[in-house]
PDB file of N, CA and C in Angstrom:
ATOM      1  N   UNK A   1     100.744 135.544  99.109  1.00  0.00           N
ATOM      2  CA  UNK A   1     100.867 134.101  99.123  1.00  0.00           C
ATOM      3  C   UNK A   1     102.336 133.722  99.263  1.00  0.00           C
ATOM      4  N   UNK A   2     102.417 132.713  99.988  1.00  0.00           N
ATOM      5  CA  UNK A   2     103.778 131.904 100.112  1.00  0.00           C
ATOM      6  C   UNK A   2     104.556 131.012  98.784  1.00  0.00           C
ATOM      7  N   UNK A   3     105.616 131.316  98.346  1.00  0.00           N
ATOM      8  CA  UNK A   3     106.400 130.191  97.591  1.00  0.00           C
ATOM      9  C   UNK A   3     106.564 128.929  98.260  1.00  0.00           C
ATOM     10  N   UNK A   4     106.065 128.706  96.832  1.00  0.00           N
ATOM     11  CA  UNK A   4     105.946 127.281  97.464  1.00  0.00           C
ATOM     12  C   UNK A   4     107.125 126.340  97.419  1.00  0.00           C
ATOM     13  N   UNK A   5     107.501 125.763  98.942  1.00  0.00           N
ATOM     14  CA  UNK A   5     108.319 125.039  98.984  1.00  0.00           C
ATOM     15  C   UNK A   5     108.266 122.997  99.161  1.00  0.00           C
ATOM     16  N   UNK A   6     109.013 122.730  97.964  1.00  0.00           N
ATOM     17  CA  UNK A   6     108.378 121.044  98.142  1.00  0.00           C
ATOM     18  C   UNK A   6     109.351 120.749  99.112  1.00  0.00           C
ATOM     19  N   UNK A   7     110.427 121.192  99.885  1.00  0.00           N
ATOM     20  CA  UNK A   7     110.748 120.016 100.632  1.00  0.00           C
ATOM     21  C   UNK A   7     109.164 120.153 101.575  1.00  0.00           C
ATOM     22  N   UNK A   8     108.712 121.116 102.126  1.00  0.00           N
ATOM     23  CA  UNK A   8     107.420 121.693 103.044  1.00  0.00           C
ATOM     24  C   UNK A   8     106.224 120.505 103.079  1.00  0.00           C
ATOM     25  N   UNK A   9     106.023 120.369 101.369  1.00  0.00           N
ATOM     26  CA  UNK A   9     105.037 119.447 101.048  1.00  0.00           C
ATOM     27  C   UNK A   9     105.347 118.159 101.150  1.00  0.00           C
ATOM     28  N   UNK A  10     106.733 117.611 100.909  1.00  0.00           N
ATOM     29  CA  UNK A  10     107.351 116.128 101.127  1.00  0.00           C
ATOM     30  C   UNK A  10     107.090 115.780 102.967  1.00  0.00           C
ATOM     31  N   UNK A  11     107.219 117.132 103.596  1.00  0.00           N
ATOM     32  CA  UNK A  11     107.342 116.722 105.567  1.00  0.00           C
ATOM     33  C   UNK A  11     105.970 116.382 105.770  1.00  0.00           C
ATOM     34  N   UNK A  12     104.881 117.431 104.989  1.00  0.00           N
ATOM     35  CA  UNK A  12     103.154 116.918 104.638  1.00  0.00           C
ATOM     36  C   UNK A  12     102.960 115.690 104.762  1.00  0.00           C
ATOM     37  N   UNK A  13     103.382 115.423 103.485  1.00  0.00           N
ATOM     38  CA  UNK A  13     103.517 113.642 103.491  1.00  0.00           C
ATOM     39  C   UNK A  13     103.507 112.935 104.571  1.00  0.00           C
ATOM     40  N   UNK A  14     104.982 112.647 105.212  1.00  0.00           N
ATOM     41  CA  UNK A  14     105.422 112.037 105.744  1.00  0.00           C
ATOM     42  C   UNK A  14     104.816 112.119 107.345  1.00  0.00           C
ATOM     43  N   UNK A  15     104.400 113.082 107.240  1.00  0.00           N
ATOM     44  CA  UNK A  15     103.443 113.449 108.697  1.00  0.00           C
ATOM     45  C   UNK A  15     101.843 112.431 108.400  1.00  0.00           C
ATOM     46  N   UNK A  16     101.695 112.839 107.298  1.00  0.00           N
ATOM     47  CA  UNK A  16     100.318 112.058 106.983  1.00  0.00           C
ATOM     48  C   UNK A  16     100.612 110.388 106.947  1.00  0.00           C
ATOM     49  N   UNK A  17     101.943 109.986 106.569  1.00  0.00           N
ATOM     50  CA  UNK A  17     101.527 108.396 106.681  1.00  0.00           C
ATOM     51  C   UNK A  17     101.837 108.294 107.926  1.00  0.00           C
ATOM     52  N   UNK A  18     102.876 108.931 108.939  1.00  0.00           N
ATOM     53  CA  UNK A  18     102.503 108.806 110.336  1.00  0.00           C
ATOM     54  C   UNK A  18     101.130 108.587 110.552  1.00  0.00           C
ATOM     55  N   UNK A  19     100.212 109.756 110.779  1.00  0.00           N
ATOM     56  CA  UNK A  19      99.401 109.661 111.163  1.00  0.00           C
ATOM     57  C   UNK A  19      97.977 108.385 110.633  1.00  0.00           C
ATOM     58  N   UNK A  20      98.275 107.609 109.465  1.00  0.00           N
ATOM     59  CA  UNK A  20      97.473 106.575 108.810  1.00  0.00           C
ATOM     60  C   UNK A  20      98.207 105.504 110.040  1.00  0.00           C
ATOM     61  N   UNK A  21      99.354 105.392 110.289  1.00  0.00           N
ATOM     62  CA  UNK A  21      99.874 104.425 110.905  1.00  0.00           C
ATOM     63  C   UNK A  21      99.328 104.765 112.244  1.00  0.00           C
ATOM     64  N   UNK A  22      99.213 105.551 113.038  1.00  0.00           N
ATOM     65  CA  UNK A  22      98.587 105.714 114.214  1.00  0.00           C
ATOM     66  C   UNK A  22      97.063 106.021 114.690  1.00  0.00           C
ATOM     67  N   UNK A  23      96.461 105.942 113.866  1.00  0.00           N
ATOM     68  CA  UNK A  23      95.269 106.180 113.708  1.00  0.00           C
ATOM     69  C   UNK A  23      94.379 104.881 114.121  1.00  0.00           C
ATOM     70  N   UNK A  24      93.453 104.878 115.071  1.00  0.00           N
ATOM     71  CA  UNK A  24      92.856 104.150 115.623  1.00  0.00           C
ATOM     72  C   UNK A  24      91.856 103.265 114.613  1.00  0.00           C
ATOM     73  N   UNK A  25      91.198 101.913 114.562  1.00  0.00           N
ATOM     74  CA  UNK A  25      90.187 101.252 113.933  1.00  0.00           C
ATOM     75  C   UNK A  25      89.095 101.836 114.592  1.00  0.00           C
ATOM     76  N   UNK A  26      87.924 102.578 114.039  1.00  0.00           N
ATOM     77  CA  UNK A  26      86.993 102.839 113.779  1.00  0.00           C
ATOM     78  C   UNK A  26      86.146 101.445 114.314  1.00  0.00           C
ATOM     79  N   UNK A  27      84.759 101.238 114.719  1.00  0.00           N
ATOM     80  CA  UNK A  27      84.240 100.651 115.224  1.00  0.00           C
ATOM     81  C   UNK A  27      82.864  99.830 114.080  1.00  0.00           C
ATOM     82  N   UNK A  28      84.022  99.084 113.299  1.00  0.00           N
ATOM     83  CA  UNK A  28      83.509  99.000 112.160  1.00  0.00           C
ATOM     84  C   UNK A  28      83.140  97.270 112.053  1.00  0.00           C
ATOM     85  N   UNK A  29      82.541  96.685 111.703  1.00  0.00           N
ATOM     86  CA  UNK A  29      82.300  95.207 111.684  1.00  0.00           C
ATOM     87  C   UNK A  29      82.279  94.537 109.928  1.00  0.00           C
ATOM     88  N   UNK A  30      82.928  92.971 109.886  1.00  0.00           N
ATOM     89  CA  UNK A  30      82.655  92.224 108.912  1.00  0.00           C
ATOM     90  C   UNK A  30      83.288  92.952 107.569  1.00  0.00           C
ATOM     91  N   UNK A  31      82.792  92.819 106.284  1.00  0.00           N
ATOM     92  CA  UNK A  31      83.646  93.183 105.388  1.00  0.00           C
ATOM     93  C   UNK A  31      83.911  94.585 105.265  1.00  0.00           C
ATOM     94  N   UNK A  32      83.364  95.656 106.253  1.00  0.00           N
ATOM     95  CA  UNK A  32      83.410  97.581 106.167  1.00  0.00           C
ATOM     96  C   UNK A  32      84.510  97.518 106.914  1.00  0.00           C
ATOM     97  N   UNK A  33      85.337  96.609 107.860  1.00  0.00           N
ATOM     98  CA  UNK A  33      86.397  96.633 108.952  1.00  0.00           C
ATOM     99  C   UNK A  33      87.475  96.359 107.396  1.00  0.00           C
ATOM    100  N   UNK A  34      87.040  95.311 106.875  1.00  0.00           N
ATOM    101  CA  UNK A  34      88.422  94.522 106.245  1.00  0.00           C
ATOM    102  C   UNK A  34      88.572  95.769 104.765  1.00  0.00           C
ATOM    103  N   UNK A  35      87.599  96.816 104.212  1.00  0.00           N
ATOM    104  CA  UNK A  35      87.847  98.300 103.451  1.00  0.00           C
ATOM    105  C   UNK A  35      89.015  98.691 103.724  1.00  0.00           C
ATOM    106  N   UNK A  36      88.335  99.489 105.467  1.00  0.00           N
ATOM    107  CA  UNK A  36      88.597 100.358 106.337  1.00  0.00           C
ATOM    108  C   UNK A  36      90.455 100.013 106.261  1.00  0.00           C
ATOM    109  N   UNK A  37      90.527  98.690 106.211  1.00  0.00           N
ATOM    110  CA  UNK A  37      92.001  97.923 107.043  1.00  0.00           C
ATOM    111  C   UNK A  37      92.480  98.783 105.157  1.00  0.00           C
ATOM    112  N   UNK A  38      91.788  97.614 104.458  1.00  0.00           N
ATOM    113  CA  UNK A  38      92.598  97.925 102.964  1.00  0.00           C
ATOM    114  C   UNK A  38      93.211  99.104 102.760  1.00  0.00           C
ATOM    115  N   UNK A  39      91.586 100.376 102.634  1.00  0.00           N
ATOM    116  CA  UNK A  39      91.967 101.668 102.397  1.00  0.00           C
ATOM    117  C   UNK A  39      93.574 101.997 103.493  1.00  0.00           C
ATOM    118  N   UNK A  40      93.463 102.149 104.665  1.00  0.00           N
ATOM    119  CA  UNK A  40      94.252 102.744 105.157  1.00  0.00           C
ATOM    120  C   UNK A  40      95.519 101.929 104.826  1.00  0.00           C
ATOM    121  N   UNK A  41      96.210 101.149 104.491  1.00  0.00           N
ATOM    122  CA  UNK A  41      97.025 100.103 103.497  1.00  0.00           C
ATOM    123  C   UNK A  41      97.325 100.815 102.673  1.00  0.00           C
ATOM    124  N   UNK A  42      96.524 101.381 101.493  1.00  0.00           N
ATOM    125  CA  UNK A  42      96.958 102.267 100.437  1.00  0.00           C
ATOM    126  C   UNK A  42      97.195 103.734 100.750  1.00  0.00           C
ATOM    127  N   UNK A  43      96.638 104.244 101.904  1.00  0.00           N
ATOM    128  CA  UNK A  43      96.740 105.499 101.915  1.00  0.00           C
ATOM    129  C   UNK A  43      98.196 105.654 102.663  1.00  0.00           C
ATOM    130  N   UNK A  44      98.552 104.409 103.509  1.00  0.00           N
ATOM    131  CA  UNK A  44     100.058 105.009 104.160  1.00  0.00           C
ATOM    132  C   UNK A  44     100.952 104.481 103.274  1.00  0.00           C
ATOM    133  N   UNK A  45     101.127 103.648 102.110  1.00  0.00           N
ATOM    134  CA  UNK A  45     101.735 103.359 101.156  1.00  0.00           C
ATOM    135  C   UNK A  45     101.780 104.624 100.091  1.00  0.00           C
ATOM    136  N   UNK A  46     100.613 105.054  99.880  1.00  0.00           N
ATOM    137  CA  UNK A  46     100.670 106.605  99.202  1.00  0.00           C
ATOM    138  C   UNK A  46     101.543 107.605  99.703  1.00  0.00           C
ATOM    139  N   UNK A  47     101.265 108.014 101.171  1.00  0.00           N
ATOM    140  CA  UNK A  47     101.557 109.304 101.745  1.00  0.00           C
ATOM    141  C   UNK A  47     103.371 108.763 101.637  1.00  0.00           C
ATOM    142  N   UNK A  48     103.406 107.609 102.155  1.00  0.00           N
ATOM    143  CA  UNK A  48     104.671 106.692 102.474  1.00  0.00           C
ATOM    144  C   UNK A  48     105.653 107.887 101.077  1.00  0.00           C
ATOM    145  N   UNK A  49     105.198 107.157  99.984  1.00  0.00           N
ATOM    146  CA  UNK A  49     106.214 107.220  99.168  1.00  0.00           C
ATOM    147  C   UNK A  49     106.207 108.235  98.652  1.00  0.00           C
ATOM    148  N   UNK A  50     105.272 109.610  98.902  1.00  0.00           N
ATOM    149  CA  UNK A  50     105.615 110.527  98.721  1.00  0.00           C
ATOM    150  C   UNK A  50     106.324 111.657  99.306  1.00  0.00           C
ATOM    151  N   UNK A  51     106.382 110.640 100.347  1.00  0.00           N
ATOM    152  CA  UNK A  51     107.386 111.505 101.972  1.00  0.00           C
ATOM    153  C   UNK A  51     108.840 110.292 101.438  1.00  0.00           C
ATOM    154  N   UNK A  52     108.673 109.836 100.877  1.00  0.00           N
ATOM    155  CA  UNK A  52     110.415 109.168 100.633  1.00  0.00           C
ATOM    156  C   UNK A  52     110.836 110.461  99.512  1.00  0.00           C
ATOM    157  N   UNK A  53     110.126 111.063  98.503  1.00  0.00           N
ATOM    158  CA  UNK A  53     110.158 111.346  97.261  1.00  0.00           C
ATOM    159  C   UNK A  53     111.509 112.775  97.471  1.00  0.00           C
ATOM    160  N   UNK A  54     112.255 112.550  96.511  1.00  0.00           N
ATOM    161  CA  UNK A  54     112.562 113.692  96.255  1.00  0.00           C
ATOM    162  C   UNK A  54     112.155 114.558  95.285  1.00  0.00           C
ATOM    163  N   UNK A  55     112.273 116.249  96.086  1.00  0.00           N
ATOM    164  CA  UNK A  55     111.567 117.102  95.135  1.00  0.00           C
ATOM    165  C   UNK A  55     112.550 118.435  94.725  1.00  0.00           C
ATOM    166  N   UNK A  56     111.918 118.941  93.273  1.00  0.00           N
ATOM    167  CA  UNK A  56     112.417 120.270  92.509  1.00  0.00           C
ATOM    168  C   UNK A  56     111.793 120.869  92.256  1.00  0.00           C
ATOM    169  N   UNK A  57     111.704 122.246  92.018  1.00  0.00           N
ATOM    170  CA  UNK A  57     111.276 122.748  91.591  1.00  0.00           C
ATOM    171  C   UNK A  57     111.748 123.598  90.300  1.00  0.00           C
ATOM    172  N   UNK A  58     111.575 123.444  89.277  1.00  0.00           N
ATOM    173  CA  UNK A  58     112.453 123.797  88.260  1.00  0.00           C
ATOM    174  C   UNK A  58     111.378 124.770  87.013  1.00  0.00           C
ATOM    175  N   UNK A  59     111.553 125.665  87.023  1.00  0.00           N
ATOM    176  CA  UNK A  59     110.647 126.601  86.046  1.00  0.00           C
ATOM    177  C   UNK A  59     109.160 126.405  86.628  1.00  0.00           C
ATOM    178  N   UNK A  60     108.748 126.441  87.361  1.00  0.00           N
ATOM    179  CA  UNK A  60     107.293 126.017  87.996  1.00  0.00           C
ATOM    180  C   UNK A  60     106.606 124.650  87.458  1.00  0.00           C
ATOM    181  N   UNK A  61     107.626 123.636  86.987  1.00  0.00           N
ATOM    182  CA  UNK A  61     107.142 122.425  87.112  1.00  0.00           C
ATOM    183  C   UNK A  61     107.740 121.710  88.090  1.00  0.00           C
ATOM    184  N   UNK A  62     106.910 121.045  88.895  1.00  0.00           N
ATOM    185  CA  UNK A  62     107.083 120.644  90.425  1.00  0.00           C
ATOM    186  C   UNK A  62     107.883 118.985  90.017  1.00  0.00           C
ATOM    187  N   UNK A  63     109.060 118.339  89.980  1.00  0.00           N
ATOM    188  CA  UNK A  63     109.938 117.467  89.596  1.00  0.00           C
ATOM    189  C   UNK A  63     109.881 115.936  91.238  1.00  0.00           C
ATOM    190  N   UNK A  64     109.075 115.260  91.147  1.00  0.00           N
ATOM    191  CA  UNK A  64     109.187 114.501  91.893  1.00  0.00           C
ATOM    192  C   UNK A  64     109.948 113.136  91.520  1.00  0.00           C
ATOM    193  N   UNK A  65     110.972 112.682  92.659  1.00  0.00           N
ATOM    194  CA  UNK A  65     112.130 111.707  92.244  1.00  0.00           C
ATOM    195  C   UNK A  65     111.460 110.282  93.410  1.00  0.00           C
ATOM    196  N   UNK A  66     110.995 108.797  92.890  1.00  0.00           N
ATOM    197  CA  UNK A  66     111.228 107.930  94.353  1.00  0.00           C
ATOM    198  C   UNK A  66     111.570 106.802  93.668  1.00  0.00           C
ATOM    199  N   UNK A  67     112.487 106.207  94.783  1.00  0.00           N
ATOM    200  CA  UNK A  67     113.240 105.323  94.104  1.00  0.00           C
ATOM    201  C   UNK A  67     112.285 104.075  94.770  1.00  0.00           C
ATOM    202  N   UNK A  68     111.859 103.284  93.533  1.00  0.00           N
ATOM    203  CA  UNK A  68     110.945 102.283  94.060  1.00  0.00           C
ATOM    204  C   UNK A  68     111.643 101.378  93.777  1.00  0.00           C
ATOM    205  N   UNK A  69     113.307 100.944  93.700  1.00  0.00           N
ATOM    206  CA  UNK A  69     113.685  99.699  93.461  1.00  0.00           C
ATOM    207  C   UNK A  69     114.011  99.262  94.716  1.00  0.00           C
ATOM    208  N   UNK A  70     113.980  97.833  94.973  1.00  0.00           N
ATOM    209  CA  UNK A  70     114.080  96.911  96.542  1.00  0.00           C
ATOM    210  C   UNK A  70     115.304  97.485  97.173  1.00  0.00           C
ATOM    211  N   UNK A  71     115.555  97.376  98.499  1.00  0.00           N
ATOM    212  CA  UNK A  71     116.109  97.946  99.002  1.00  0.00           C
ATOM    213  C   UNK A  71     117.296  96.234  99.304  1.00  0.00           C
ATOM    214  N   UNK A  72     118.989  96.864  99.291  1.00  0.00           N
ATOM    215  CA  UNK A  72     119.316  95.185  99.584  1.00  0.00           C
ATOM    216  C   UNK A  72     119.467  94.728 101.033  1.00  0.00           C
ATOM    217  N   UNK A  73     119.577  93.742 101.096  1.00  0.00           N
ATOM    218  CA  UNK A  73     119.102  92.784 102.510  1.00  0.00           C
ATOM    219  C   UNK A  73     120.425  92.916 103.222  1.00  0.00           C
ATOM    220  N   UNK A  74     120.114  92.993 104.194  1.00  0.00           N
ATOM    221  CA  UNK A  74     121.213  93.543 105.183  1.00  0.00           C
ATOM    222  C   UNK A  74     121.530  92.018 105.852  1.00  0.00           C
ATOM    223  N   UNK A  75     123.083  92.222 105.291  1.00  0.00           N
ATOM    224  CA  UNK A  75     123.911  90.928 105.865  1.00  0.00           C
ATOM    225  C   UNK A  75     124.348  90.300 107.171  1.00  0.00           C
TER     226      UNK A  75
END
């Protein structure tokens, strides 16, 4: 088996909310379309911020860092 490396699992991520963001609507009607919209909303907000995350690995507890404070407004 491979050591496991988190930057490896952070590129995971970040490949996966790509792919929520490019991912086609399903041929879905009425309130199963407006789920469909939600779910994928949370799932690239998920993958999102775990592909921002920084990671450690420190004694085999896996140390995840994301900075969820606002970002400032560009002047």
């Amino acid at each position: 088996m491979n050591e496991f490396n988190p930057e490896d699992m952070i590129s995971r991520f970040r490949e996966r909310a790509d792919a929520v963001r490019r991912r086609g609507l399903p041929p879905v009607e009425g309130p199963d379309r407006q789920r469909f919209l939600q779910a994928a909303a949370i799932d690239f907000q998920d993958f999102a911020m775990l592909g921002d995350a920084s990671a450690r690995l420190e004694d085999g507890i896996l140390h995840l860092e994301i900075d969820l404070r606002p970002r400032p407004a560009a002047s």
